[in-house]
Protein backbone atom coordinates (compact mmCIF):
# COMPACT_ATOMS: atom_id res chain seq x y z
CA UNK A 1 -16.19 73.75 21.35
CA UNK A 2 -18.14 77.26 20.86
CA UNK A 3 -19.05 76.85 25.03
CA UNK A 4 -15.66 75.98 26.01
CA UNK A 5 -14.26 79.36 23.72
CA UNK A 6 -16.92 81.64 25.35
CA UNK A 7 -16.71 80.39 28.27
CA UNK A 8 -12.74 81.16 29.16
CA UNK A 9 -12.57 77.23 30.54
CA UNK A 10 -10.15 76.63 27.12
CA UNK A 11 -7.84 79.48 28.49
CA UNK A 12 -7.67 78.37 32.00
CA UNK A 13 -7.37 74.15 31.00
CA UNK A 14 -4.66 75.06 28.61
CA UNK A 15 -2.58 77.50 31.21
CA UNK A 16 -3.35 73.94 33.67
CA UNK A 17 -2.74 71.85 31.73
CA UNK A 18 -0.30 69.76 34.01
CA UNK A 19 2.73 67.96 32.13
CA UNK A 20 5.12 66.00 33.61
CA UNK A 21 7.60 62.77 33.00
CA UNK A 22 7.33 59.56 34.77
CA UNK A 23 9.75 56.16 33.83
CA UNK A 24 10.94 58.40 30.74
CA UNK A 25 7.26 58.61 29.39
CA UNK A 26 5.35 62.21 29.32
CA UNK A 27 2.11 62.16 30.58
CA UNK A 28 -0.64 65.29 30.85
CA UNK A 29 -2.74 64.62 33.70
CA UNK A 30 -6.34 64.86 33.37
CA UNK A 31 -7.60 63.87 36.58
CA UNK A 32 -11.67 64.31 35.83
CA UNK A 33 -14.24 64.25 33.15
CA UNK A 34 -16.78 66.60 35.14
CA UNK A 35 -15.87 70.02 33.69
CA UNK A 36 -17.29 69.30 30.63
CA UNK A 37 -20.39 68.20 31.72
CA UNK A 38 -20.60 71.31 33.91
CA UNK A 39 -20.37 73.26 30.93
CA UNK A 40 -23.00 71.23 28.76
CA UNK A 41 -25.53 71.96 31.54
CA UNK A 42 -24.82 75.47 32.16
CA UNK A 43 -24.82 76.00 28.19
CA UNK A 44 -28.49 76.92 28.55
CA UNK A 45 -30.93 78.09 30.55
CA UNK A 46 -32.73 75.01 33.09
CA UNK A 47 -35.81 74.29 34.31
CA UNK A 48 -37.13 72.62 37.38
CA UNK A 49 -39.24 70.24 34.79
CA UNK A 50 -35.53 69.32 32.96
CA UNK A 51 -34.47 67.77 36.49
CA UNK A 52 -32.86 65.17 36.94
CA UNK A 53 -30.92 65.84 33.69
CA UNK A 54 -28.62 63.09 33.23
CA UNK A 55 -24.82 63.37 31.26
CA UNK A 56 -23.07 60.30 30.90
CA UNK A 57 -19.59 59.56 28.87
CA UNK A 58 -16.19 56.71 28.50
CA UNK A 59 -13.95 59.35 29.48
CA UNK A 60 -10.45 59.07 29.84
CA UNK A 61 -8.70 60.27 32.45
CA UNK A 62 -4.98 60.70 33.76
CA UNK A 63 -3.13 59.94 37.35
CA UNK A 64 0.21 60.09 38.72
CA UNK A 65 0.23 56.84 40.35
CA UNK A 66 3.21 55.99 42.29
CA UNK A 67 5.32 53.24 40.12
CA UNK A 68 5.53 50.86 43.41
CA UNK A 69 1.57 50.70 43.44
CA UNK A 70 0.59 50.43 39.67
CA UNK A 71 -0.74 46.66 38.86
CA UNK A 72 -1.63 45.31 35.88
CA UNK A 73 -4.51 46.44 34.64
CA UNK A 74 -5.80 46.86 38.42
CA UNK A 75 -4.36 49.91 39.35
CA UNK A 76 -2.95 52.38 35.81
CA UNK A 77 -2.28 55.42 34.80
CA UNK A 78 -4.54 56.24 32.23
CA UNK A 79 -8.01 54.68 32.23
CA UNK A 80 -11.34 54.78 31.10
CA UNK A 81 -14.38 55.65 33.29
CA UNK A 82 -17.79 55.34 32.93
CA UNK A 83 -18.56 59.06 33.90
CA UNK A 84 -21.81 60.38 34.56
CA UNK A 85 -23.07 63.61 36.18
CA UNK A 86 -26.67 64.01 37.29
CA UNK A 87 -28.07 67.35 37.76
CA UNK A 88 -31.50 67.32 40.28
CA UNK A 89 -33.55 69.01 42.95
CA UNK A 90 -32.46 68.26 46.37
CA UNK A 91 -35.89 66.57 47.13
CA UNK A 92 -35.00 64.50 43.56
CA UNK A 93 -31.70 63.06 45.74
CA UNK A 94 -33.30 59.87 47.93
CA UNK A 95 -35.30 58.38 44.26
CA UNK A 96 -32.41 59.31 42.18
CA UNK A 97 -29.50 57.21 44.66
CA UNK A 98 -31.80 54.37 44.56
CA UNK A 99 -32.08 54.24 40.71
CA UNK A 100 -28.38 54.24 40.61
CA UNK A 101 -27.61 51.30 43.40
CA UNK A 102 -30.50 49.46 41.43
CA UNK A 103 -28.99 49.80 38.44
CA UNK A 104 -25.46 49.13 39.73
CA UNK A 105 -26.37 45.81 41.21
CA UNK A 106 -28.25 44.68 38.46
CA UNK A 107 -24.80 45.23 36.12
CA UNK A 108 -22.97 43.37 38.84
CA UNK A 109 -25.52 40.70 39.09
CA UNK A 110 -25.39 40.26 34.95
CA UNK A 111 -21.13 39.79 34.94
CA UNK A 112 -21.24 37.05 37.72
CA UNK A 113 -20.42 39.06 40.61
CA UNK A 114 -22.30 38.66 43.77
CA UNK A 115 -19.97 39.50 46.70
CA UNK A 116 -19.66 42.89 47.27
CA UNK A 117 -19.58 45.53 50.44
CA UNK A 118 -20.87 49.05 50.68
CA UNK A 119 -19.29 51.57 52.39
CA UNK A 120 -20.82 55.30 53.24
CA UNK A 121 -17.87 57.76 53.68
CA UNK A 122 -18.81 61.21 55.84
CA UNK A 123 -18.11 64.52 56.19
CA UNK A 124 -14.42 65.12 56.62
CA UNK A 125 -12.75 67.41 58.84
CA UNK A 126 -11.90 69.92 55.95
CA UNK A 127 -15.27 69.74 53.54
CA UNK A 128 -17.25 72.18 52.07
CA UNK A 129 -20.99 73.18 51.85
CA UNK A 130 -23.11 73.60 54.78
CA UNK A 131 -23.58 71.11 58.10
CA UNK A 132 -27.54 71.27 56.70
CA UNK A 133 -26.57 70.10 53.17
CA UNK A 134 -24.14 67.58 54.33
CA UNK A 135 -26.99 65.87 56.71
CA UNK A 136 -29.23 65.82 53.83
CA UNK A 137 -27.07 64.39 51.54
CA UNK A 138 -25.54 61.76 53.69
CA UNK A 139 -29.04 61.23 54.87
CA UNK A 140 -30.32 60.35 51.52
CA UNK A 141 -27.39 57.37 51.02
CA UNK A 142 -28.54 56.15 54.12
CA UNK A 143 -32.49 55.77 53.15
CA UNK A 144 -32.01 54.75 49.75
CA UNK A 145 -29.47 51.84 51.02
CA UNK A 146 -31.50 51.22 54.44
CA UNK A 147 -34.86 50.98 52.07
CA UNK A 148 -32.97 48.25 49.93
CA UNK A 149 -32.30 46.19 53.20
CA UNK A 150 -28.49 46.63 52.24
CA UNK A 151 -26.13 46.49 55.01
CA UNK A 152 -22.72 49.13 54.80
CA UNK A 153 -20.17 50.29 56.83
CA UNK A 154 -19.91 53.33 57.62
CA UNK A 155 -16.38 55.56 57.82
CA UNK A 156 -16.97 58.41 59.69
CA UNK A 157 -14.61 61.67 58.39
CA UNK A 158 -13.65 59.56 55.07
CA UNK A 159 -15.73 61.55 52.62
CA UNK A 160 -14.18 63.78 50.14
CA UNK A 161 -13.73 67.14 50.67
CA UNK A 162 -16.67 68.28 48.51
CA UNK A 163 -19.31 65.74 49.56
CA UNK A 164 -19.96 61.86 50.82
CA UNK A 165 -20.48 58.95 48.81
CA UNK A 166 -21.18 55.48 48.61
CA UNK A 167 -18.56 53.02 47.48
CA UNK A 168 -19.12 49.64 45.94
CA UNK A 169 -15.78 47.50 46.44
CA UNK A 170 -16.45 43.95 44.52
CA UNK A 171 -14.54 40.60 45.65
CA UNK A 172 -12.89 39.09 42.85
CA UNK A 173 -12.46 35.08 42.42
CA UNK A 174 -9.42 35.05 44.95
CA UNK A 175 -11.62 36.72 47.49
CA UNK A 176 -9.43 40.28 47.06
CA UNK A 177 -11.62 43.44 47.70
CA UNK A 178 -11.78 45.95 44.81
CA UNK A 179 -13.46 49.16 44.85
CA UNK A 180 -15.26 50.10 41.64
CA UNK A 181 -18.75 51.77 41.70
CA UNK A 182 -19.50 55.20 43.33
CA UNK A 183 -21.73 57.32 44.05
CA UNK A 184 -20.80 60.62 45.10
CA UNK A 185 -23.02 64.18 45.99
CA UNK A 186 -21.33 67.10 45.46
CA UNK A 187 -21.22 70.71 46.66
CA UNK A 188 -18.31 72.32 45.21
CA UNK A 189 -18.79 72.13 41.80
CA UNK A 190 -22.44 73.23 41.43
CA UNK A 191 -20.77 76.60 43.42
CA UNK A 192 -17.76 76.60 41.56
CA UNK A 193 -19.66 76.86 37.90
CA UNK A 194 -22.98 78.10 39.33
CA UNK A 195 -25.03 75.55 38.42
CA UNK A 196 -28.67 76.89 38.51
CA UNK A 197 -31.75 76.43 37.22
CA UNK A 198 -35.27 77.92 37.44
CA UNK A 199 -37.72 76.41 40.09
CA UNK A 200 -41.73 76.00 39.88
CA UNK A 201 -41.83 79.10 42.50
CA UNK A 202 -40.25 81.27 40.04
CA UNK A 203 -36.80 81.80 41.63
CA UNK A 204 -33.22 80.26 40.33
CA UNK A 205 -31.86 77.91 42.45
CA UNK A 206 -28.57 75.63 43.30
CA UNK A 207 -28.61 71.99 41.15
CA UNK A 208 -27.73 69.56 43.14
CA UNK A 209 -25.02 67.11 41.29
CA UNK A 210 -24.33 63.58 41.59
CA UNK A 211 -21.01 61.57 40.38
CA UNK A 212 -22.10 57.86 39.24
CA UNK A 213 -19.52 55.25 37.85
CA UNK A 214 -21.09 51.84 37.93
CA UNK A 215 -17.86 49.86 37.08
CA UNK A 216 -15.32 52.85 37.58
CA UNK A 217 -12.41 52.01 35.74
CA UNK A 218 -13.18 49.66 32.51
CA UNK A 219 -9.15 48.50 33.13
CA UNK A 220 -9.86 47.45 36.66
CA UNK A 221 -13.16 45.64 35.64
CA UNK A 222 -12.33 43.91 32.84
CA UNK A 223 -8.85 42.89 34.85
CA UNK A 224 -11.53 41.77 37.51
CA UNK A 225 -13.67 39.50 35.20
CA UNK A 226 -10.43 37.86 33.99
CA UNK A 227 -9.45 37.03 37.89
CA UNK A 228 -13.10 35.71 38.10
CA UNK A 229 -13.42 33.29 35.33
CA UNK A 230 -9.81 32.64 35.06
CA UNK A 231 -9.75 33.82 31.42
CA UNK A 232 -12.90 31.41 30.82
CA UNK A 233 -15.08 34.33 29.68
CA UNK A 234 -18.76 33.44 29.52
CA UNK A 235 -19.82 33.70 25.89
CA UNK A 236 -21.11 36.60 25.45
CA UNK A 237 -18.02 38.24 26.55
CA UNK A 238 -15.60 35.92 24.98
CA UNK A 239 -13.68 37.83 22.31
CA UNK A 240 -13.81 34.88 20.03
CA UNK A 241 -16.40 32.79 21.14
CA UNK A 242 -16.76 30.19 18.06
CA UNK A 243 -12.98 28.47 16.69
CA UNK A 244 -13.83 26.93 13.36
CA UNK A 245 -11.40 24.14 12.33
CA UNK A 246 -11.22 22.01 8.95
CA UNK A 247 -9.45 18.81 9.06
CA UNK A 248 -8.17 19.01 5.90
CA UNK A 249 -7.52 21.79 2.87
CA UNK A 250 -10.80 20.31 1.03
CA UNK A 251 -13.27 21.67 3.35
CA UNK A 252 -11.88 24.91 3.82
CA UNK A 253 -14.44 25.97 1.54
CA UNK A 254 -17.22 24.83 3.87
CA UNK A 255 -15.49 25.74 6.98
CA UNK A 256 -15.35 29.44 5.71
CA UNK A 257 -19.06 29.10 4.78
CA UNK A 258 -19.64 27.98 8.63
CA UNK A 259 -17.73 31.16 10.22
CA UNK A 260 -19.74 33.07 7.89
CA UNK A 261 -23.54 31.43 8.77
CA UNK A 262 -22.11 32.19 12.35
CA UNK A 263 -21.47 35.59 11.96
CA UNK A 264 -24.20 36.66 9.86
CA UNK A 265 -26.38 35.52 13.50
CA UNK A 266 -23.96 38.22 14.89
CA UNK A 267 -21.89 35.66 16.82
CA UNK A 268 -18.16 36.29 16.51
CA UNK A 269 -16.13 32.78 14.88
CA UNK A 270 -13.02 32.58 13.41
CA UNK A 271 -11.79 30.55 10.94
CA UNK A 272 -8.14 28.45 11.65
CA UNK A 273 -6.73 28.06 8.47
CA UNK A 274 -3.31 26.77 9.54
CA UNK A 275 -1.49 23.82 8.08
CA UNK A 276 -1.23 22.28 11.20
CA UNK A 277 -2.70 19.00 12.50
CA UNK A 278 -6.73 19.20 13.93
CA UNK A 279 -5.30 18.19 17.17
CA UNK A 280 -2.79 21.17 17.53
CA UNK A 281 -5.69 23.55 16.29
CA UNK A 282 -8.34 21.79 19.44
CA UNK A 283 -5.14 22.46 21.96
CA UNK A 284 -4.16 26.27 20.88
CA UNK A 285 -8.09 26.77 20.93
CA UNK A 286 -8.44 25.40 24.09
CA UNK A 287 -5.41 27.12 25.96
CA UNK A 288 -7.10 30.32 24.37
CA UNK A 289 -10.09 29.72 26.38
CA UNK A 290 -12.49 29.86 23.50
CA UNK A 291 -15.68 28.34 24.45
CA UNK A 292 -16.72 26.50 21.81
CA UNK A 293 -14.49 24.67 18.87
CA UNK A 294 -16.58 23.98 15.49
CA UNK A 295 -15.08 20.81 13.75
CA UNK A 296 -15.65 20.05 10.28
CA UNK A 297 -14.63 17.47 8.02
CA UNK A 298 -16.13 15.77 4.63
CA UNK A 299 -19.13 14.13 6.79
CA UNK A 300 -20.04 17.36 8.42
CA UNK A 301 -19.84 19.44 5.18
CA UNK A 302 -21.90 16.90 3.34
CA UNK A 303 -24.55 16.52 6.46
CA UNK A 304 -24.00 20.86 6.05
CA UNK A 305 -23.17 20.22 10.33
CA UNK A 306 -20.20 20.35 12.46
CA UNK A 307 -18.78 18.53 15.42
CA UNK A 308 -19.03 20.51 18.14
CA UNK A 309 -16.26 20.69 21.28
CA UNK A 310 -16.84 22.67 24.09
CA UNK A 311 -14.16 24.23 26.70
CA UNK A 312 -15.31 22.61 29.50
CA UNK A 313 -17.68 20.12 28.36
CA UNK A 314 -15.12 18.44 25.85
CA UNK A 315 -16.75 16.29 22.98
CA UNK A 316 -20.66 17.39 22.30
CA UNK A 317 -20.99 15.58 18.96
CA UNK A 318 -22.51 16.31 15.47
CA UNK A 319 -24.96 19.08 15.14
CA UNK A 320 -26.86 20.88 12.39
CA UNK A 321 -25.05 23.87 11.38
CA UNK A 322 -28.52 25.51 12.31
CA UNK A 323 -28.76 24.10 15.52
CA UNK A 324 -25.27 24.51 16.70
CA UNK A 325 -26.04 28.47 15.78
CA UNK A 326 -29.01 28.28 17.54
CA UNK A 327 -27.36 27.29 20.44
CA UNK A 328 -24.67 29.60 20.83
CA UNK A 329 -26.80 32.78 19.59
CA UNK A 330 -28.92 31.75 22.77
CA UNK A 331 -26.26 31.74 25.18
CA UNK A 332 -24.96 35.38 24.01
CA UNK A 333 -28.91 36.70 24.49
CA UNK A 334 -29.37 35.76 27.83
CA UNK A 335 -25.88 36.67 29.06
CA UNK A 336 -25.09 33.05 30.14
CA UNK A 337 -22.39 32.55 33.29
């Protein structure tokens, strides 16, 4: 708060902040989390030995989309973005892009998604910065995806105004294209707050920034992984991942005593105390996609077990309580598909 205040960025967001009304609800638009992080680096004097200094944050952030184009949670007004703002040396750039597509495939590659295209967008006709930065920049995209043995496409005059970038559009389940990670360099920003810091030789020089969202919007991705499993989450993303259901009112006591053994291994159950039959409780867990139902009746509470159903699988038998928590605990570590 104290850099914002001495910095006269409070003054100017509150005299821009813009307000308007769309389908009778008020909005302010906040189209970017960047300023801030312009602010944390420039909030101190930097070194050459601080570089790359690396600012990441959920932010969210405000648009004016068009009503006719807004889509579920594919395309919103307000969403969440996985912002972050790298500050380096220009001879930092060609490491520091291949760090970032490394670590953007290996996210894809842990959520089940392994169709994707690259794109490299270009200078523009109307861009800023010089033709020498510019090369450099769209230069270093190029080696750090040609040294990966990626193939992209390449839109000539597409960049944004302020630098190029590399786009990551995933296919969802349907085979629909959906762009989500980018990289971006920049040129106006580190200008437009003077972004310095000091260099081995002495002498202050221009940071060089970089934009990174890996997923981009968290509403787009998480509408994405529903399209892809078809509201079958794997189980480590499943919001309720264990359904614990008594046949009758006199194990309730031992049913609650399962959901808590489960949770105390950090797995997420819930207990369905409802007076309704076992078979209504399997169907409403099932059309909830849970991915695995815990049965328990007097058998299973005197064995201190459960008979296990799966989503997919359908009727797995009796297990050990233990076991059954051993089982789903290791599906949630390794990030099962």
């Amino acid at each position: 708060t104290d850099v914002w205040k001495t910095s006269g960025h409070l003054d100017y967001y509150r005299e821009h902040m813009y307000l308007l009304e769309a389908d009778e609800q008020a909005y302010g638009l906040k189209p970017m989390n960047c300023p801030g992080h312009m602010l944390i680096f420039n909030a101190k004097t930097r070194s050459y030995r601080e570089l790359p200094l690396r600012f990441f944050e959920l932010g969210t952030v405000y648009r004016n989309e068009k009503s006719g184009v807004l889509h579920g949670l594919l395309r919103v007004r307000g969403f969440t973005q996985d912002d972050a703002h790298i500050f380096l040396r220009e001879d930092q750039l060609v490491e520091e892009i291949g760090r970032i597509l490394d670590f953007e495939f290996d996210v894809l590659k842990t959520f089940g998604f392994t169709e994707y295209e690259l794109e490299l967008s270009t200078k523009p006709e109307k861009a800023i910065g010089t033709a020498e930065a510019w090369e450099h920049a769209e230069a270093a995209l190029r080696e750090a995806m040609t040294t990966r043995g990626l193939s992209f496409a390449v839109h000539d005059g597409d960049g944004a105004f302020y630098g190029p970038k590399i786009d990551v559009k995933i296919k969802d389940a349907i085979g629909r294209s959906w762009q989500c990670g980018t990289i971006q360099c920049d040129f106006a920003l580190p200008e437009r707050f003077d972004l310095q810091y000091a260099g081995e030789d002495g002498k202050v020089h221009r940071a060089v920034m970089v934009h990174r969202a890996l997923l981009g919007s968290l509403e787009r991705f998480f509408g994405m992984l529903l399209e892809q499993y078809a509201g079958a989450l794997p189980v480590w993303l499943a919001p309720v991942q264990v359904h614990v259901i008594p046949i009758n009112d006199a194990v309730m006591e031992y049913a609650a005593q399962v959901v808590e053994t489960l949770k105390a291994r950090g797995l997420r159950a819930q207990l369905d105390a409802r007076k309704d039959k076992m078979q209504a409780k399997i169907r409403d867990a099932q059309l909830a996609q849970v991915p695995y139902m815990a049965v328990v009746g007097g058998r299973e509470a005197q064995a201190q077990a459960v008979a296990v159903r799966h989503r997919r699988q359908g009727d797995l038998g009796a297990m050990p309580l233990a076991a059954f928590a051993d089982r789903v605990a290791e599906e949630q570590a390794r990030r099962a598909l």
